[in-house]
N, C-alpha and C. Protein backbone atom coordinates (compact mmCIF):
# COMPACT_ATOMS: atom_id res chain seq x y z
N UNK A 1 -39.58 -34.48 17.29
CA UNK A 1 -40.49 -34.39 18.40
C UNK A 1 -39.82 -33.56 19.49
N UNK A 2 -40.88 -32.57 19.74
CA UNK A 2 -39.92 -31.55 21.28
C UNK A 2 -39.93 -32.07 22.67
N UNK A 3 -41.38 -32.52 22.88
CA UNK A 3 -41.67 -33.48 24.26
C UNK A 3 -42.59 -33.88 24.19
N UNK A 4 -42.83 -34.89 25.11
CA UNK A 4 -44.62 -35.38 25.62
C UNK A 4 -44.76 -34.23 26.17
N UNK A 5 -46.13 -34.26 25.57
CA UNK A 5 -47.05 -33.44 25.59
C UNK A 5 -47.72 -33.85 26.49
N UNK A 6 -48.58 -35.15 26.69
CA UNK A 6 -49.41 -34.92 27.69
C UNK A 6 -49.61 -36.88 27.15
N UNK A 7 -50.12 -37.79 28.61
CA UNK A 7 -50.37 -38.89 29.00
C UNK A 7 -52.09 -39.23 28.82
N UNK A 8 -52.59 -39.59 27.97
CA UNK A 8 -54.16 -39.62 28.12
C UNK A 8 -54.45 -40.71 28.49
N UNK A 9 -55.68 -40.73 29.49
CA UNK A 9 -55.64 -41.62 30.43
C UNK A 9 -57.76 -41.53 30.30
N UNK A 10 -58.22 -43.08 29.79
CA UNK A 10 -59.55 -42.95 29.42
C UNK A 10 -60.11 -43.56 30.98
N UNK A 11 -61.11 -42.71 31.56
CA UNK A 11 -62.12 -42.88 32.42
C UNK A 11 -63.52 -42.81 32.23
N UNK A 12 -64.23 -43.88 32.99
CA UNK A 12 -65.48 -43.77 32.95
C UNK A 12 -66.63 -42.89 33.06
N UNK A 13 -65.74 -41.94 34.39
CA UNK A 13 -66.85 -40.99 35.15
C UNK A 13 -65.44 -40.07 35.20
N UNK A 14 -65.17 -38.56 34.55
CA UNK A 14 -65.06 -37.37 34.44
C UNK A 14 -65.06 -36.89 35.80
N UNK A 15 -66.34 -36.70 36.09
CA UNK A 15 -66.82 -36.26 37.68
C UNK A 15 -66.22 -37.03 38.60
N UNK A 16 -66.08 -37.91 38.44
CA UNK A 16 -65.76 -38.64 39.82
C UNK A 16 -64.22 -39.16 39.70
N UNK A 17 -63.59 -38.72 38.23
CA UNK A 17 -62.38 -39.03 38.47
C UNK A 17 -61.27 -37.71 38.54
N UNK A 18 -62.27 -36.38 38.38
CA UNK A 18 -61.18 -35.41 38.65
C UNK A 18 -61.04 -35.52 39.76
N UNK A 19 -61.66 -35.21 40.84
CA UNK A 19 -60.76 -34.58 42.42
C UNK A 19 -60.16 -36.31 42.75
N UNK A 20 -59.89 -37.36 42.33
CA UNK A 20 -59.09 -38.32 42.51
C UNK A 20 -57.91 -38.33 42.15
N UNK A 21 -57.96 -37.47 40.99
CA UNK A 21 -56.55 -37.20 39.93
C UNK A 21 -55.51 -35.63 40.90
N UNK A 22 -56.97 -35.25 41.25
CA UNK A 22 -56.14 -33.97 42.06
C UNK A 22 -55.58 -34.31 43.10
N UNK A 23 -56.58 -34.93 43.94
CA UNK A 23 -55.62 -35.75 44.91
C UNK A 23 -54.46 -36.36 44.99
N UNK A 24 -54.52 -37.18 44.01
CA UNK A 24 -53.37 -37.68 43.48
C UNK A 24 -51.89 -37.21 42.80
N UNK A 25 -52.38 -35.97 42.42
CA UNK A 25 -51.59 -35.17 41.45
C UNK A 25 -51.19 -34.00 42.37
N UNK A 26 -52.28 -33.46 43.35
CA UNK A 26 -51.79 -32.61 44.28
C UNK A 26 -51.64 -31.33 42.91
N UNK A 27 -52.47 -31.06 42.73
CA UNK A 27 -52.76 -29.94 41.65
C UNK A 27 -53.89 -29.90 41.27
N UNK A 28 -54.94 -28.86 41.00
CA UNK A 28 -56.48 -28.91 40.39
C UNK A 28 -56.08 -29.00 39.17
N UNK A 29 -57.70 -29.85 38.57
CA UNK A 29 -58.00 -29.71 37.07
C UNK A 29 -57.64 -28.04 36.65
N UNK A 30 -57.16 -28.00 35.82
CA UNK A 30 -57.03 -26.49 34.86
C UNK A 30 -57.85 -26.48 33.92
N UNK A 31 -58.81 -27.17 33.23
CA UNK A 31 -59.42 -26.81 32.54
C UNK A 31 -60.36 -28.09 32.08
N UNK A 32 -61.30 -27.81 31.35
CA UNK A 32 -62.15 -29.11 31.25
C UNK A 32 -62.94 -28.85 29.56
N UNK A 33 -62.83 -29.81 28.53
CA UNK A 33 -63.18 -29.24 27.49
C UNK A 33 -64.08 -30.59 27.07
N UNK A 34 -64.93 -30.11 25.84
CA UNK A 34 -65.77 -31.47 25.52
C UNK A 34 -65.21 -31.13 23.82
N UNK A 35 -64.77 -32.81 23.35
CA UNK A 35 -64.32 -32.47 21.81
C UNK A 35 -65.71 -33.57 21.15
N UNK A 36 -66.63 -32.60 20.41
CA UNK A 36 -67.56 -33.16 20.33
C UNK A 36 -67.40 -34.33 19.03
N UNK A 37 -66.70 -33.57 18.38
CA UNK A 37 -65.57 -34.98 17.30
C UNK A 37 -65.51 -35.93 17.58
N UNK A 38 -64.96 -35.83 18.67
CA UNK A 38 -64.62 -37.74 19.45
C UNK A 38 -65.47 -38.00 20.03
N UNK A 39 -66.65 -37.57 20.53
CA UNK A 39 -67.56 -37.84 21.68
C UNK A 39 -66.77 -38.39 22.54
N UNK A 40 -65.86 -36.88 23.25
CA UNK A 40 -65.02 -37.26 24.36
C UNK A 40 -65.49 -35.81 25.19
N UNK A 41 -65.27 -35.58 26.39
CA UNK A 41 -64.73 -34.86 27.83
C UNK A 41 -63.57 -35.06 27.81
N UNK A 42 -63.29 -34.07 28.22
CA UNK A 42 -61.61 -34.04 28.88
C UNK A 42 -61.35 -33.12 29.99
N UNK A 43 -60.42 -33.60 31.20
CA UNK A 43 -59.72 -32.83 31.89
C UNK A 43 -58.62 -32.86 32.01
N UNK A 44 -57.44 -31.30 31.91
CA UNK A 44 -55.99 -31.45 32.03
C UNK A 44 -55.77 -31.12 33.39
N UNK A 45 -54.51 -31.49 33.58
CA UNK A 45 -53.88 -31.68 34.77
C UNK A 45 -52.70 -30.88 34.18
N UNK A 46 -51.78 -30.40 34.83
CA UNK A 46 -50.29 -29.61 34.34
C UNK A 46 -49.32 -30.42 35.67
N UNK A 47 -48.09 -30.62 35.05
CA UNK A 47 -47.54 -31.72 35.44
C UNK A 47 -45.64 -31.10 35.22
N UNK A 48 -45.19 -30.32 35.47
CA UNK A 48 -44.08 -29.82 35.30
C UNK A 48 -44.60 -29.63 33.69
N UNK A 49 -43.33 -29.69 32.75
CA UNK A 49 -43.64 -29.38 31.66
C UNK A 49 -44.65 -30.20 30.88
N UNK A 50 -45.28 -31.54 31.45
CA UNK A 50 -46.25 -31.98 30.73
C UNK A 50 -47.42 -32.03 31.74
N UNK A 51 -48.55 -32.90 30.66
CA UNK A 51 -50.01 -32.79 31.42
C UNK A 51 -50.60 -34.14 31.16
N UNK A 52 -51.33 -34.47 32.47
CA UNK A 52 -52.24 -35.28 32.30
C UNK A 52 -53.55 -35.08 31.85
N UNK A 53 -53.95 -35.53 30.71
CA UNK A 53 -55.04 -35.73 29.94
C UNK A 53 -56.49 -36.68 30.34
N UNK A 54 -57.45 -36.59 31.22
CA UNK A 54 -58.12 -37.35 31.60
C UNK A 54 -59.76 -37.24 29.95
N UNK A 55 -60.27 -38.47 29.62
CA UNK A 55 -60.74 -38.96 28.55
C UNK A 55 -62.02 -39.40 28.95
N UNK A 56 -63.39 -39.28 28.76
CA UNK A 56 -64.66 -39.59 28.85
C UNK A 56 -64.88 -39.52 27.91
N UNK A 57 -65.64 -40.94 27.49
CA UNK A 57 -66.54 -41.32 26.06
C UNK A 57 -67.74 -40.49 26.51
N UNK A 58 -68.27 -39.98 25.40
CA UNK A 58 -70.03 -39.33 25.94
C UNK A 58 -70.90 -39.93 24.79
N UNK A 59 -70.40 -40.49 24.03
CA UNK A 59 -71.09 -40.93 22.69
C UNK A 59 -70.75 -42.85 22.96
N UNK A 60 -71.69 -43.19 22.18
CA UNK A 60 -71.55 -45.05 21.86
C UNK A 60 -70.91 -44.86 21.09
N UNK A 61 -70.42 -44.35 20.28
CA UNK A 61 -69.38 -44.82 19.29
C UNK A 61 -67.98 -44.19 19.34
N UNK A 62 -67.71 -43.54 20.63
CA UNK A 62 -66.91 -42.44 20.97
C UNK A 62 -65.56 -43.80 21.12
N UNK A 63 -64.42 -43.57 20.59
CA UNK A 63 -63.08 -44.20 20.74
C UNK A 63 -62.69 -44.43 22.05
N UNK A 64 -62.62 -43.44 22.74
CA UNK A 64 -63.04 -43.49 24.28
C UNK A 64 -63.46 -44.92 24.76
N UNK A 65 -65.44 -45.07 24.46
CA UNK A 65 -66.34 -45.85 25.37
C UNK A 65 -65.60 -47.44 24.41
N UNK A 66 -65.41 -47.38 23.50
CA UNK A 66 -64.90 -48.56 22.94
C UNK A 66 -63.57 -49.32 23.92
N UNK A 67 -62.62 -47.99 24.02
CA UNK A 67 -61.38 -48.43 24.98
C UNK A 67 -61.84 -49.16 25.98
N UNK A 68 -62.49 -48.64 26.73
CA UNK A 68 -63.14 -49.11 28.02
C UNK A 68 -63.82 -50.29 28.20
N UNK A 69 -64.26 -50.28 27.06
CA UNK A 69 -65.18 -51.53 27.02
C UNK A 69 -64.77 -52.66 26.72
N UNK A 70 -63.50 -52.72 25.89
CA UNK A 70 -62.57 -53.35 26.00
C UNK A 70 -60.95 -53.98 26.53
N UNK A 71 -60.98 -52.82 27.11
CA UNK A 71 -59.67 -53.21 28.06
C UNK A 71 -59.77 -52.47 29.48
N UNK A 72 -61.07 -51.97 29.81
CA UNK A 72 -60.93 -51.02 31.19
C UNK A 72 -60.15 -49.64 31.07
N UNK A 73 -60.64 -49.28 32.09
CA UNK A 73 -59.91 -48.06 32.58
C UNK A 73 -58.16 -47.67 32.10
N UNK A 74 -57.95 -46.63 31.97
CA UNK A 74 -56.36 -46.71 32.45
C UNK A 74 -55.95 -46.14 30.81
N UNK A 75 -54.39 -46.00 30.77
CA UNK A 75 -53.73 -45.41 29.65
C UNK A 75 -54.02 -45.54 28.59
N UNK A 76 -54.55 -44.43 27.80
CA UNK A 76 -54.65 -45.15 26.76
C UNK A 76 -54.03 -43.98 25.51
N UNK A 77 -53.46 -43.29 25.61
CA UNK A 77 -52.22 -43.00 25.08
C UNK A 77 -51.40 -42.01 25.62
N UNK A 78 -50.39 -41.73 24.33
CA UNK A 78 -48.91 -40.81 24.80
C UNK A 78 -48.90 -40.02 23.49
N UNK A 79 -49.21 -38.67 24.09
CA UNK A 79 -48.90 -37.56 23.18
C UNK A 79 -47.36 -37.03 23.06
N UNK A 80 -46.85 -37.10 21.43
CA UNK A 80 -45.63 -35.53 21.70
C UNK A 80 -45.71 -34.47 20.89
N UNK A 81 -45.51 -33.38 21.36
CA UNK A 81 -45.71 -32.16 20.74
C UNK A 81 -44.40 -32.14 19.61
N UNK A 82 -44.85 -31.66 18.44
CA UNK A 82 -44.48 -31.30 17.47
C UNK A 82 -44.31 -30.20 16.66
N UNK A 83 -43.40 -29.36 16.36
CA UNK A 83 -43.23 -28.21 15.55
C UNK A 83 -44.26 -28.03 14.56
N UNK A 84 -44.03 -29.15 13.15
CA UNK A 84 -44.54 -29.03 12.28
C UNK A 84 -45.49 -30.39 12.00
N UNK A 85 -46.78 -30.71 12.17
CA UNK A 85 -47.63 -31.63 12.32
C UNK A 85 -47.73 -32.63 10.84
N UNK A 86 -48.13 -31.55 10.05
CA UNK A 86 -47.79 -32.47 8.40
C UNK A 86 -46.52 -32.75 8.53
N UNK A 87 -45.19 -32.29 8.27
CA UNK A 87 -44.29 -32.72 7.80
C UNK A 87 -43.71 -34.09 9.16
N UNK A 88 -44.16 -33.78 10.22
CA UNK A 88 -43.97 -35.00 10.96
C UNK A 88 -44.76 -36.40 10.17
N UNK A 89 -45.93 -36.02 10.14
CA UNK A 89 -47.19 -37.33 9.31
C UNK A 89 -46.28 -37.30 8.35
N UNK A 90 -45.85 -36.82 7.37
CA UNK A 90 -44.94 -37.06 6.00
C UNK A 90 -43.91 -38.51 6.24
N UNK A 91 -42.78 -37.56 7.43
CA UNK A 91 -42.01 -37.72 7.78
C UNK A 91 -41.98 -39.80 8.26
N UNK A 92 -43.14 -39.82 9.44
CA UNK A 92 -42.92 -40.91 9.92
C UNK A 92 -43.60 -42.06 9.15
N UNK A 93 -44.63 -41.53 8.35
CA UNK A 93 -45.27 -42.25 7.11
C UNK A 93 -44.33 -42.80 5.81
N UNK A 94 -43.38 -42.07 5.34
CA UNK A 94 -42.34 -42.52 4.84
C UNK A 94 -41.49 -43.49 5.50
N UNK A 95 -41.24 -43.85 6.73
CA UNK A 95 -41.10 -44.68 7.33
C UNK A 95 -41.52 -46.01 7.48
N UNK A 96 -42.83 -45.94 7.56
CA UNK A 96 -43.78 -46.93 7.77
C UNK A 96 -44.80 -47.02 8.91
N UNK A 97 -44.98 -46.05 9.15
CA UNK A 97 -45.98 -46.05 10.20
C UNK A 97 -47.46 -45.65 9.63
N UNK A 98 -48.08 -45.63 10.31
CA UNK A 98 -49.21 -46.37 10.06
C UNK A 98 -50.07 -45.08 10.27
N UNK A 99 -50.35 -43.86 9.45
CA UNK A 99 -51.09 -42.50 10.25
C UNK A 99 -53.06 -42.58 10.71
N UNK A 100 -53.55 -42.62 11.16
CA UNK A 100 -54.77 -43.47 11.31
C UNK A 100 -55.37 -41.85 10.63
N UNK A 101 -55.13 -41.10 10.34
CA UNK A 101 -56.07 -39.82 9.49
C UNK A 101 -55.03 -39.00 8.48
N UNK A 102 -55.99 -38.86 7.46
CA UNK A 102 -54.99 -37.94 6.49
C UNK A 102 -54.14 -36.66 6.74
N UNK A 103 -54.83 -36.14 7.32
CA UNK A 103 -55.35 -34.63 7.55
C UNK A 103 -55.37 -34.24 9.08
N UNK A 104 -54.05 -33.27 9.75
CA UNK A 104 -54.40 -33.13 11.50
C UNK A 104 -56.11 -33.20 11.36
N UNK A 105 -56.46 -33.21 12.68
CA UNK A 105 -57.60 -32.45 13.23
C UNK A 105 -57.82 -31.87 14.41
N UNK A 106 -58.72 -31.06 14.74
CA UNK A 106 -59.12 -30.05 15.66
C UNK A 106 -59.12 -30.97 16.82
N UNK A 107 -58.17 -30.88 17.75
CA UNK A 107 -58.37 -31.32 19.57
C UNK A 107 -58.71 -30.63 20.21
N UNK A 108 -58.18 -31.50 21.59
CA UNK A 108 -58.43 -30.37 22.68
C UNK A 108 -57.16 -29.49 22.85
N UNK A 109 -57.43 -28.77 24.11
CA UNK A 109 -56.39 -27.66 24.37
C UNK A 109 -55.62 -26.92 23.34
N UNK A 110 -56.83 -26.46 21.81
CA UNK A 110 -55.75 -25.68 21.18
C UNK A 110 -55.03 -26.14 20.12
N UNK A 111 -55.50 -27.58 19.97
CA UNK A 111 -54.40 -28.31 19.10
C UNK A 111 -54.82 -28.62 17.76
N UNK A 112 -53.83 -29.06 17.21
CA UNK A 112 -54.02 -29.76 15.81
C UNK A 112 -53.30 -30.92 16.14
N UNK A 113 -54.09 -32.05 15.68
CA UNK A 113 -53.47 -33.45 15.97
C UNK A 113 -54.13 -34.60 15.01
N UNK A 114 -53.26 -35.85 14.95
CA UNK A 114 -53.03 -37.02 14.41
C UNK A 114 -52.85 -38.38 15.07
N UNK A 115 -53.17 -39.41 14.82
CA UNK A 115 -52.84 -40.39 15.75
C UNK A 115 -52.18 -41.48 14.39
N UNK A 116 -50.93 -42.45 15.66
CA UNK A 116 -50.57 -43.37 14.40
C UNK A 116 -51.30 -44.47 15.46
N UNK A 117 -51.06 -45.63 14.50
CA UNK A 117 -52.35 -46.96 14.66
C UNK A 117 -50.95 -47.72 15.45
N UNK A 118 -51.56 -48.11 16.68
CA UNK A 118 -50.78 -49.03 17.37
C UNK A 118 -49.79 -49.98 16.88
N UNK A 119 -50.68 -51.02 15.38
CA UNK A 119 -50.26 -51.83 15.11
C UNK A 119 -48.54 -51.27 14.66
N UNK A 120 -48.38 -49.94 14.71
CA UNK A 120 -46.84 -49.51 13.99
C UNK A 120 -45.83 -49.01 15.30
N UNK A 121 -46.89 -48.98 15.90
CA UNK A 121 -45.53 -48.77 17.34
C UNK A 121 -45.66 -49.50 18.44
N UNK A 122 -45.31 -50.46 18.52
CA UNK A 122 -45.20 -52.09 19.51
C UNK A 122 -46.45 -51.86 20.70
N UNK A 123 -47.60 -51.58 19.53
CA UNK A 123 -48.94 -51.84 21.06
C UNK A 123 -49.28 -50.18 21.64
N UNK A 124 -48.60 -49.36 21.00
CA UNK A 124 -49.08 -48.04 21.91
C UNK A 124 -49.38 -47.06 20.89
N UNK A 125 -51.22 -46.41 21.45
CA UNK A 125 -51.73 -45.49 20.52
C UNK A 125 -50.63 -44.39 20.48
N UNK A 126 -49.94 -43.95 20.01
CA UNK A 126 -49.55 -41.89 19.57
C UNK A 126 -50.06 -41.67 19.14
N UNK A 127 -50.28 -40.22 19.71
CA UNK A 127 -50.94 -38.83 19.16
C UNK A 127 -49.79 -37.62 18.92
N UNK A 128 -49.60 -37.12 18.26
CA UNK A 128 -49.10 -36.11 17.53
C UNK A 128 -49.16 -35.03 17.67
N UNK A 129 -49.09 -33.79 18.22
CA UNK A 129 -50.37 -32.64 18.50
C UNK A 129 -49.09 -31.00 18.14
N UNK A 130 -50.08 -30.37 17.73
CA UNK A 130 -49.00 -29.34 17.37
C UNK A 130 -49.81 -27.84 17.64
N UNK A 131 -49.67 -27.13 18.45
CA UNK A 131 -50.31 -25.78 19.06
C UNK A 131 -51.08 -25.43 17.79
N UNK A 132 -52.66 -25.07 17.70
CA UNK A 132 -52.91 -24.23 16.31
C UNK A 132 -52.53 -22.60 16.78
N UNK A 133 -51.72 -22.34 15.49
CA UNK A 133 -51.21 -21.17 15.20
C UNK A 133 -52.36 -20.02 14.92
């Protein structure tokens, strides 16, 4: 793993939680994308070398509106960027972790990514994410 990549953080309202985050962050949103996959929104934040990831469910069945609905607002995972995305999934799967998809898939900002299932890392979603080439 090279670094976190970026802190994703699931909100209700998009709109009403960027200029809070800017405020807060003292930096504008840079960009705003919808991954229609997840029935998510997203806005990044740039953060020295990492970014905050802000998360809107737009769908009922979106992973997102589920978070929320069950535990509120607030973190709901930790990305790190990765060289090589399969051979990491190989890698930590031989281990024992738990990869919640076979196969990266298409994110936001560019990426190819994976998530492992909480139950394998003491309570906290990872995501995986590796620049598409």
């Amino acid at each position: 793993m090279q670094q976190i990549e970026h802190l994703g953080i699931a909100v209700k309202d998009l709109q009403a939680s960027i200029p809070l985050f800017e405020q807060l962050l003292n930096t504008p949103c840079y960009k705003t994308e919808e991954v229609a996959s997840e029935g998510v929104n997203t806005a990044f934040f740039k953060i020295g070398e990492s970014k905050i990831e802000l998360l809107e469910g737009i769908t009922e069945n979106s992973p997102i509106k589920k978070f929320i609905d069950k535990k509120g607002e607030g973190i709901h995972h930790i990305a790190f960027e990765v060289e090589n995305i399969e051979a990491e999934m190989k890698r930590l799967s031989a281990l024992g972790f738990e990869i919640l998809n076979a196969t990266p898939k298409s994110g936001a900002d560019n990426k190819l990514v994976c998530f492992l299932h909480p139950k394998s890392t003491n309570g906290v979603l990872v995501e995986l994410c590796q620049e598409k080439r």
